[in-house]
PDB file of N, CA and C in Angstrom:
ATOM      1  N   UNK A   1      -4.996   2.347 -10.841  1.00  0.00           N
ATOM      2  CA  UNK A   1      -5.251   0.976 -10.486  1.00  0.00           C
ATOM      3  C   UNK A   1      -6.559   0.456 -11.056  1.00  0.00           C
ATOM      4  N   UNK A   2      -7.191   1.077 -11.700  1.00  0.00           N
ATOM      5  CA  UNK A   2      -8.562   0.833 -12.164  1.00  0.00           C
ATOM      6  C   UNK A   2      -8.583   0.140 -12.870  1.00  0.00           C
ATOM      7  N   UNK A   3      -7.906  -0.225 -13.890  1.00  0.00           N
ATOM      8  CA  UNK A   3      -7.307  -0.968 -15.245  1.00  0.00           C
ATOM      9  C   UNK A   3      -6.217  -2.096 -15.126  1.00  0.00           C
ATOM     10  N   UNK A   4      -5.456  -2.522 -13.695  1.00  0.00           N
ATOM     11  CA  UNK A   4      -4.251  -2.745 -13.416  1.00  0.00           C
ATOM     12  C   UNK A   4      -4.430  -3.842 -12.242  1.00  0.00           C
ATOM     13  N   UNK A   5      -5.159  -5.500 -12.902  1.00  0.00           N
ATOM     14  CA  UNK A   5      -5.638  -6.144 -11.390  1.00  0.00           C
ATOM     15  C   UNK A   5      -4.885  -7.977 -11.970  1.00  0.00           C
ATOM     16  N   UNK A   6      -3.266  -7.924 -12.017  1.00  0.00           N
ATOM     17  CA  UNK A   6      -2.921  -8.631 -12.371  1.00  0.00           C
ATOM     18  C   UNK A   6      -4.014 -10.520 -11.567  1.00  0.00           C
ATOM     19  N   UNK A   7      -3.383 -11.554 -11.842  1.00  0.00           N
ATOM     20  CA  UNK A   7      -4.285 -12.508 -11.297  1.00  0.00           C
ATOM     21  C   UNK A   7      -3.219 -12.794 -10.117  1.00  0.00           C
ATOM     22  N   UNK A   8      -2.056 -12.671  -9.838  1.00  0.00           N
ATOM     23  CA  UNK A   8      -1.083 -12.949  -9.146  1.00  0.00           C
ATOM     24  C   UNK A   8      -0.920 -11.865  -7.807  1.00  0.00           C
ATOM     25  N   UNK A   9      -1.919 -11.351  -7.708  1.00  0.00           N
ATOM     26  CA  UNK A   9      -2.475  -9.995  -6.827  1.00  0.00           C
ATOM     27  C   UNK A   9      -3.330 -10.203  -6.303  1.00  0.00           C
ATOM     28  N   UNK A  10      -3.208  -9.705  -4.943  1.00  0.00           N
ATOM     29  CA  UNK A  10      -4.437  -9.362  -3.753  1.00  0.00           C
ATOM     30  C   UNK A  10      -4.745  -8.065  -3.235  1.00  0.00           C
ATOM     31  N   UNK A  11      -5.463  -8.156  -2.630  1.00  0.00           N
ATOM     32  CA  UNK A  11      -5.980  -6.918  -1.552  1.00  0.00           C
ATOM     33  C   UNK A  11      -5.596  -7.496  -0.279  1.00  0.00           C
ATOM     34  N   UNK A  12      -4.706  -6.227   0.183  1.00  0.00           N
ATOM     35  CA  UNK A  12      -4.871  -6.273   1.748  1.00  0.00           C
ATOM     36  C   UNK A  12      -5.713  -5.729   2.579  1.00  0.00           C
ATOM     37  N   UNK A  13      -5.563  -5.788   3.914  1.00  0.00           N
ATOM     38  CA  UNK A  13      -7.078  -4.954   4.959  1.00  0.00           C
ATOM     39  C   UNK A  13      -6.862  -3.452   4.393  1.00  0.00           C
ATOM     40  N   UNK A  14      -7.834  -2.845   4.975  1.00  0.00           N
ATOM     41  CA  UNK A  14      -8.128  -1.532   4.733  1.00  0.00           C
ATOM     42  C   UNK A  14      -7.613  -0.668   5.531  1.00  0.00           C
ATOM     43  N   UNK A  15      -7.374   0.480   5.605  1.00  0.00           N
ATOM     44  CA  UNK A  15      -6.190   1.410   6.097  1.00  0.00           C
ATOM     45  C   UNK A  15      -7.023   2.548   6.143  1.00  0.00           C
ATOM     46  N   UNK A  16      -7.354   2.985   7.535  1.00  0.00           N
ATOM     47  CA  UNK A  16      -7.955   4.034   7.405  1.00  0.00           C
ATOM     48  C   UNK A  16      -6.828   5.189   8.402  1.00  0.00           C
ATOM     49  N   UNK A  17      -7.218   6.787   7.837  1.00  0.00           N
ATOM     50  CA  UNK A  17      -6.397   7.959   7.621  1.00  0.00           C
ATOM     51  C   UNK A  17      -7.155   8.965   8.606  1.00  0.00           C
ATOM     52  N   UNK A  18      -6.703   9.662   9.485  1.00  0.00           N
ATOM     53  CA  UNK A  18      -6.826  10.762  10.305  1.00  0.00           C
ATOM     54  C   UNK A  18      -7.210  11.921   9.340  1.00  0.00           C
ATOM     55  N   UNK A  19      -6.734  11.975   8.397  1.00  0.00           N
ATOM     56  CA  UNK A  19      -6.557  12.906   7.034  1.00  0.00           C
ATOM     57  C   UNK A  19      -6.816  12.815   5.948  1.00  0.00           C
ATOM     58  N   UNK A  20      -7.168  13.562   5.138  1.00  0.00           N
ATOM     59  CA  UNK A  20      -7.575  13.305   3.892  1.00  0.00           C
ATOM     60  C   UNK A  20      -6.598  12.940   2.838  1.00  0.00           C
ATOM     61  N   UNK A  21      -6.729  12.379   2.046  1.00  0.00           N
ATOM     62  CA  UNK A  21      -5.964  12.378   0.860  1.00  0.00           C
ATOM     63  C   UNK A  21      -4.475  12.039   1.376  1.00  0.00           C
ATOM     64  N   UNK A  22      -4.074  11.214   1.832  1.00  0.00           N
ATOM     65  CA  UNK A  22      -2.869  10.806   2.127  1.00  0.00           C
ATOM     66  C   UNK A  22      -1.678  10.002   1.050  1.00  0.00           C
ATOM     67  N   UNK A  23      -0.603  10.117   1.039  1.00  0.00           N
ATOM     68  CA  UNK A  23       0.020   9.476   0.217  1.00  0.00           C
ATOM     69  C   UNK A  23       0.695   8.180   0.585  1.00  0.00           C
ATOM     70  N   UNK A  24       0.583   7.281   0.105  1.00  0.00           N
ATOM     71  CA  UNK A  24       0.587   5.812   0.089  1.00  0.00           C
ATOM     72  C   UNK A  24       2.216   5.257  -0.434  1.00  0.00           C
ATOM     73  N   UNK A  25       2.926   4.033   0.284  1.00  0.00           N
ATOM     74  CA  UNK A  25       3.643   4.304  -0.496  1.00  0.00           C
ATOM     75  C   UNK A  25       3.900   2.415  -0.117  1.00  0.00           C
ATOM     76  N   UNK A  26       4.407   1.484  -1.062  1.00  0.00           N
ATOM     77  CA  UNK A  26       4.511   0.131  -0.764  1.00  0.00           C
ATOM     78  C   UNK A  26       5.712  -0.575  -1.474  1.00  0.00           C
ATOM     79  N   UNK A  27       6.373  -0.893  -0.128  1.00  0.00           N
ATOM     80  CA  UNK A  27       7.960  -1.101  -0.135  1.00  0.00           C
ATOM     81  C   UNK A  27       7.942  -3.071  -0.119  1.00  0.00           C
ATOM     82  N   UNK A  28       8.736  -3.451  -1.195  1.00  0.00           N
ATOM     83  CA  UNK A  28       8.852  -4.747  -1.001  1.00  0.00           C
ATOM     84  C   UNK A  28      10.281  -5.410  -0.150  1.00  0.00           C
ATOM     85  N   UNK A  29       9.311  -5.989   1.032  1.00  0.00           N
ATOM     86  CA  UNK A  29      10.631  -5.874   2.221  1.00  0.00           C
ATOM     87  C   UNK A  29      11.968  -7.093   1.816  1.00  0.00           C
ATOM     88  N   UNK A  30      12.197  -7.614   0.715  1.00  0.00           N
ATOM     89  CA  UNK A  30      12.857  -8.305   0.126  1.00  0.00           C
ATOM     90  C   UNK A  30      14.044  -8.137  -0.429  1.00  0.00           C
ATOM     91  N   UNK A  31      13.725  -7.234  -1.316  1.00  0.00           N
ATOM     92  CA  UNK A  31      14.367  -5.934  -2.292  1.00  0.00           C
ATOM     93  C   UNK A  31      14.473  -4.988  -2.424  1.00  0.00           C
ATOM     94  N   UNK A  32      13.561  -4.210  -1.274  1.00  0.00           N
ATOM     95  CA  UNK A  32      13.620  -3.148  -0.681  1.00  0.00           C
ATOM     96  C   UNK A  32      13.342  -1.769  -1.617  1.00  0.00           C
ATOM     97  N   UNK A  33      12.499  -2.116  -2.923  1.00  0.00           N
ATOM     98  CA  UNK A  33      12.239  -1.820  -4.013  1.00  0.00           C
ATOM     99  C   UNK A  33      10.613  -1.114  -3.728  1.00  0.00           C
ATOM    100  N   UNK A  34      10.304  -0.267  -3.772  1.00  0.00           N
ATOM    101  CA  UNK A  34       9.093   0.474  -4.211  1.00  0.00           C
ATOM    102  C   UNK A  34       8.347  -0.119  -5.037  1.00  0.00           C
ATOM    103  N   UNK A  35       7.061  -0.861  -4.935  1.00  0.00           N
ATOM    104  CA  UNK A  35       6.237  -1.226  -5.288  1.00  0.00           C
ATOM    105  C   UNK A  35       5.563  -0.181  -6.025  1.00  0.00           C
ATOM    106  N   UNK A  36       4.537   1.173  -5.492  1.00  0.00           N
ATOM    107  CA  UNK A  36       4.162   2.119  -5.787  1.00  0.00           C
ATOM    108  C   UNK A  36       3.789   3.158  -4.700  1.00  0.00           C
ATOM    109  N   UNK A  37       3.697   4.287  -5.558  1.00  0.00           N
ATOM    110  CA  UNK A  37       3.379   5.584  -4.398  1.00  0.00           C
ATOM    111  C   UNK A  37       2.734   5.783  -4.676  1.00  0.00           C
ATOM    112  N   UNK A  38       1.122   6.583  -4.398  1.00  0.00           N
ATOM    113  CA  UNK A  38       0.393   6.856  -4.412  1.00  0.00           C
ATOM    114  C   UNK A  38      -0.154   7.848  -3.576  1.00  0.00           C
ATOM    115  N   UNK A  39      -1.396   8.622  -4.187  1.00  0.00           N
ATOM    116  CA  UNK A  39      -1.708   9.837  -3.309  1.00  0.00           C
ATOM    117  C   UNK A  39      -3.501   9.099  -3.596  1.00  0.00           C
ATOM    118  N   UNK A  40      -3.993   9.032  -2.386  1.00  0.00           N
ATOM    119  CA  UNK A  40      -5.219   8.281  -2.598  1.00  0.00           C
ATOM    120  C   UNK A  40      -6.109   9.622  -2.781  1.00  0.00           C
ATOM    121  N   UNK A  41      -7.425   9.405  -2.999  1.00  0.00           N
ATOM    122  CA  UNK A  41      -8.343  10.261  -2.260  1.00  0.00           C
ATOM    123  C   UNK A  41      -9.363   9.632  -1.521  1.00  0.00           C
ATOM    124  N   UNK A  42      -9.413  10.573  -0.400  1.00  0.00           N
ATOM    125  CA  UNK A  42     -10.345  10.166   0.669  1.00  0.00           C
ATOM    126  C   UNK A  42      -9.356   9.848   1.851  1.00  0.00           C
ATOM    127  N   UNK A  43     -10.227   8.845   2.690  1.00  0.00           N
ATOM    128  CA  UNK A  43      -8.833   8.531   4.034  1.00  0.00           C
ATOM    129  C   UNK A  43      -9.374   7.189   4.371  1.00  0.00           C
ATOM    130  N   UNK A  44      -9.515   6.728   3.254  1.00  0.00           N
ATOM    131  CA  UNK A  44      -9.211   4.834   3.550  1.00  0.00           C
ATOM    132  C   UNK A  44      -8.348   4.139   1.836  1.00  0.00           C
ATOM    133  N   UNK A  45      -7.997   3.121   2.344  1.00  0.00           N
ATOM    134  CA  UNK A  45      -7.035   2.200   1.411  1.00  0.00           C
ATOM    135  C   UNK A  45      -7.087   1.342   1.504  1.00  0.00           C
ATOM    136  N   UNK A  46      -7.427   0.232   0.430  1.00  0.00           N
ATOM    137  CA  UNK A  46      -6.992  -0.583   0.697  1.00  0.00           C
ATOM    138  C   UNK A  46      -5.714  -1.428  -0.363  1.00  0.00           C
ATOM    139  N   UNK A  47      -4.616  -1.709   0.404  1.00  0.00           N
ATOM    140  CA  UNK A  47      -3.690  -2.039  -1.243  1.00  0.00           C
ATOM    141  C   UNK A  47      -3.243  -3.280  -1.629  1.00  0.00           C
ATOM    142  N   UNK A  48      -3.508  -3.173  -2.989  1.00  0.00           N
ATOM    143  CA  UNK A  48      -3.328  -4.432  -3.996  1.00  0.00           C
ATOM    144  C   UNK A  48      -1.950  -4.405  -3.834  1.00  0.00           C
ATOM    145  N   UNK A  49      -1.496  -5.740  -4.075  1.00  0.00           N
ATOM    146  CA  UNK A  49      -0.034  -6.467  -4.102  1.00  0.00           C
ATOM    147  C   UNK A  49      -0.038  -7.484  -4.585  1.00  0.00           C
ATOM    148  N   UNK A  50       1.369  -8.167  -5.074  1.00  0.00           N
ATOM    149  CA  UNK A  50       1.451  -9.540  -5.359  1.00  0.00           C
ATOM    150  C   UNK A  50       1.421 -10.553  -4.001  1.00  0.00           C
ATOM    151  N   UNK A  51       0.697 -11.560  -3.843  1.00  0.00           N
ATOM    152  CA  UNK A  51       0.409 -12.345  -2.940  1.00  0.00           C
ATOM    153  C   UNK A  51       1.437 -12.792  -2.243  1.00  0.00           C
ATOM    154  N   UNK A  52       2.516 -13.540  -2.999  1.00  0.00           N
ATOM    155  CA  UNK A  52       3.599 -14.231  -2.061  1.00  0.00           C
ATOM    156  C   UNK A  52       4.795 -13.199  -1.446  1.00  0.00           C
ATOM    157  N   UNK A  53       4.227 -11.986  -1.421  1.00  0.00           N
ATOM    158  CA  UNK A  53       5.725 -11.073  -1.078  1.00  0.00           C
ATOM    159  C   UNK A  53       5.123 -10.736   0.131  1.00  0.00           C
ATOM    160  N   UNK A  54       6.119 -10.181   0.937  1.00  0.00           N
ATOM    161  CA  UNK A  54       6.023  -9.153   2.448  1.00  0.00           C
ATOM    162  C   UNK A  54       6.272  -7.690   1.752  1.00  0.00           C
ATOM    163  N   UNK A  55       5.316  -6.878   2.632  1.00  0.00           N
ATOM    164  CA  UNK A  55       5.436  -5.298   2.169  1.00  0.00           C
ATOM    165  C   UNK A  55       5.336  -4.395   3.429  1.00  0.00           C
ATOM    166  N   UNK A  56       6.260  -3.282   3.336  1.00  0.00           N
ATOM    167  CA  UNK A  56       5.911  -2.156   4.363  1.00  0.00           C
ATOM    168  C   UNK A  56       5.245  -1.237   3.700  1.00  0.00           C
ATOM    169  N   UNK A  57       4.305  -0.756   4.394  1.00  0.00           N
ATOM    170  CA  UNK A  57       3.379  -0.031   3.555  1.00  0.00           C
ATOM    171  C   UNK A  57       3.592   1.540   5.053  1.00  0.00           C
ATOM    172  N   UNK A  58       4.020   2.631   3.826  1.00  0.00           N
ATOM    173  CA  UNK A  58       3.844   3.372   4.282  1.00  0.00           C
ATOM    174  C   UNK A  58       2.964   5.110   4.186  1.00  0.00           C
ATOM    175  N   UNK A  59       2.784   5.405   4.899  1.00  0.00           N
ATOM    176  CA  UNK A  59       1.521   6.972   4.578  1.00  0.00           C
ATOM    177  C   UNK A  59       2.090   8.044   5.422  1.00  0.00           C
ATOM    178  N   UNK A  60       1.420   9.628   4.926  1.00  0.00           N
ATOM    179  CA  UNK A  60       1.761  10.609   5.474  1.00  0.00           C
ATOM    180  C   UNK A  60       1.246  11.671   4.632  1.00  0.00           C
ATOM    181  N   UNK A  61       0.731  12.940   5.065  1.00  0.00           N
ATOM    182  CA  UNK A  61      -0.149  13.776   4.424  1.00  0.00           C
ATOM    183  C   UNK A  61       0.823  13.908   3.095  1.00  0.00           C
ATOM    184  N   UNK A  62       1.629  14.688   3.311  1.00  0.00           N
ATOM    185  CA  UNK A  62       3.098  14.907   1.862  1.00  0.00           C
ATOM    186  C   UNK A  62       3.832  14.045   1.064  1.00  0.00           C
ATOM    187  N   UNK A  63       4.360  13.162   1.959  1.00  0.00           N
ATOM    188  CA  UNK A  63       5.038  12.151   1.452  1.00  0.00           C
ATOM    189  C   UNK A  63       5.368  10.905   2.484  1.00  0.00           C
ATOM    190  N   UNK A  64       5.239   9.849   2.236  1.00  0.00           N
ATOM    191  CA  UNK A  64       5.209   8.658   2.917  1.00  0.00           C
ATOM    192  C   UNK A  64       6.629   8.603   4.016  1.00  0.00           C
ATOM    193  N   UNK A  65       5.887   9.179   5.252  1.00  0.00           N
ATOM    194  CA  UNK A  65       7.146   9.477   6.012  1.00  0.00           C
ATOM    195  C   UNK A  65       6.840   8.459   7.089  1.00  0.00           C
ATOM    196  N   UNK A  66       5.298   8.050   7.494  1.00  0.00           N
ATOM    197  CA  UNK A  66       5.371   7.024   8.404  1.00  0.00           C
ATOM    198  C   UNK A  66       5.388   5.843   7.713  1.00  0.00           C
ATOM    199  N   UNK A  67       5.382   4.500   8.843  1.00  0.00           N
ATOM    200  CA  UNK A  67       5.308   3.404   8.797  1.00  0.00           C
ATOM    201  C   UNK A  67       3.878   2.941   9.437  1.00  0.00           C
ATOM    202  N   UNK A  68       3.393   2.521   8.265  1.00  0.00           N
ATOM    203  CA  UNK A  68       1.728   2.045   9.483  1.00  0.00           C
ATOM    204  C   UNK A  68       1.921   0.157   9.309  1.00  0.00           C
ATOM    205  N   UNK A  69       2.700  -0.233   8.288  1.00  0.00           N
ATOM    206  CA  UNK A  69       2.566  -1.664   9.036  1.00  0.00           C
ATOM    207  C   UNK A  69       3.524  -2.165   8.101  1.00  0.00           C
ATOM    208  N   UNK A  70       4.378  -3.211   9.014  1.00  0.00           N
ATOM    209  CA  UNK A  70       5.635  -3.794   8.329  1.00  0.00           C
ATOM    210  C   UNK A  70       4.992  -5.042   8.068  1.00  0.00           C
ATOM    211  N   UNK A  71       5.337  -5.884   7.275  1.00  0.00           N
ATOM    212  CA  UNK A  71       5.830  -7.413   6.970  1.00  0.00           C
ATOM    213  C   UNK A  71       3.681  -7.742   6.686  1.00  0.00           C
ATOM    214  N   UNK A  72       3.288  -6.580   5.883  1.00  0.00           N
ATOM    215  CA  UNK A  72       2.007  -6.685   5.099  1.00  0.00           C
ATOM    216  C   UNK A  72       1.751  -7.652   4.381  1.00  0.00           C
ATOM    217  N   UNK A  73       0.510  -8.433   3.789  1.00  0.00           N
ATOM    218  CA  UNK A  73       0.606  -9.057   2.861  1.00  0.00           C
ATOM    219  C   UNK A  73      -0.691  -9.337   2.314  1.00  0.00           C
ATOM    220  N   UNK A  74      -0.645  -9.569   1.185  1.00  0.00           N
ATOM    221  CA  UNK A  74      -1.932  -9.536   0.319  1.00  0.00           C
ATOM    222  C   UNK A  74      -2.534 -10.553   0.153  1.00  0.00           C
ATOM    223  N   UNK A  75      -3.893 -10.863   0.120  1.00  0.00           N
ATOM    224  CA  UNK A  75      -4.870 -12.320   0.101  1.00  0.00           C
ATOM    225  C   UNK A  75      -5.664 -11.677  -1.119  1.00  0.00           C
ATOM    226  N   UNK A  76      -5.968 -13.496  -1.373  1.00  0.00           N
ATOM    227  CA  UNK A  76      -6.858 -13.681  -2.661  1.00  0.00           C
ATOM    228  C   UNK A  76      -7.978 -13.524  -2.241  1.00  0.00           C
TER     229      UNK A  76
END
């Protein structure tokens, strides 16, 4: 994501982790299409998205097995 900050994109709040290094994962609740997965490091997040969509964003040490927040959305 370092290289990757379209203008049609935001940041959402920050997401903090019981655990380290958790994997991230952001579902567009529309299309129901995978945005991206990710394995962060550390145990906070915060994730970029396109602004006008709803997202479930989900985490879990292995693989994105919970749900930490439905109908997400990203600000400029």
């Amino acid at each position: 994501f370092d290289n990757y900050d379209p203008l049609s994109w935001g940041t959402m709040k920050e997401y903090q982790f019981d655990y380290p290094n958790p994997v991230i994962q952001l579902i567009d609740n529309k299309t129901n299409e995978i945005l991206y997965t990710v394995r962060i490091e550390g145990n906070s997040f915060a994730p970029h998205a396109p602004v006008d969509k709803e997202f479930t964003i989900k985490a879990g040490k292995d693989s994105p097995d919970n749900v930490i927040q439905a109908n997400a959305r990203a600000k400029k």
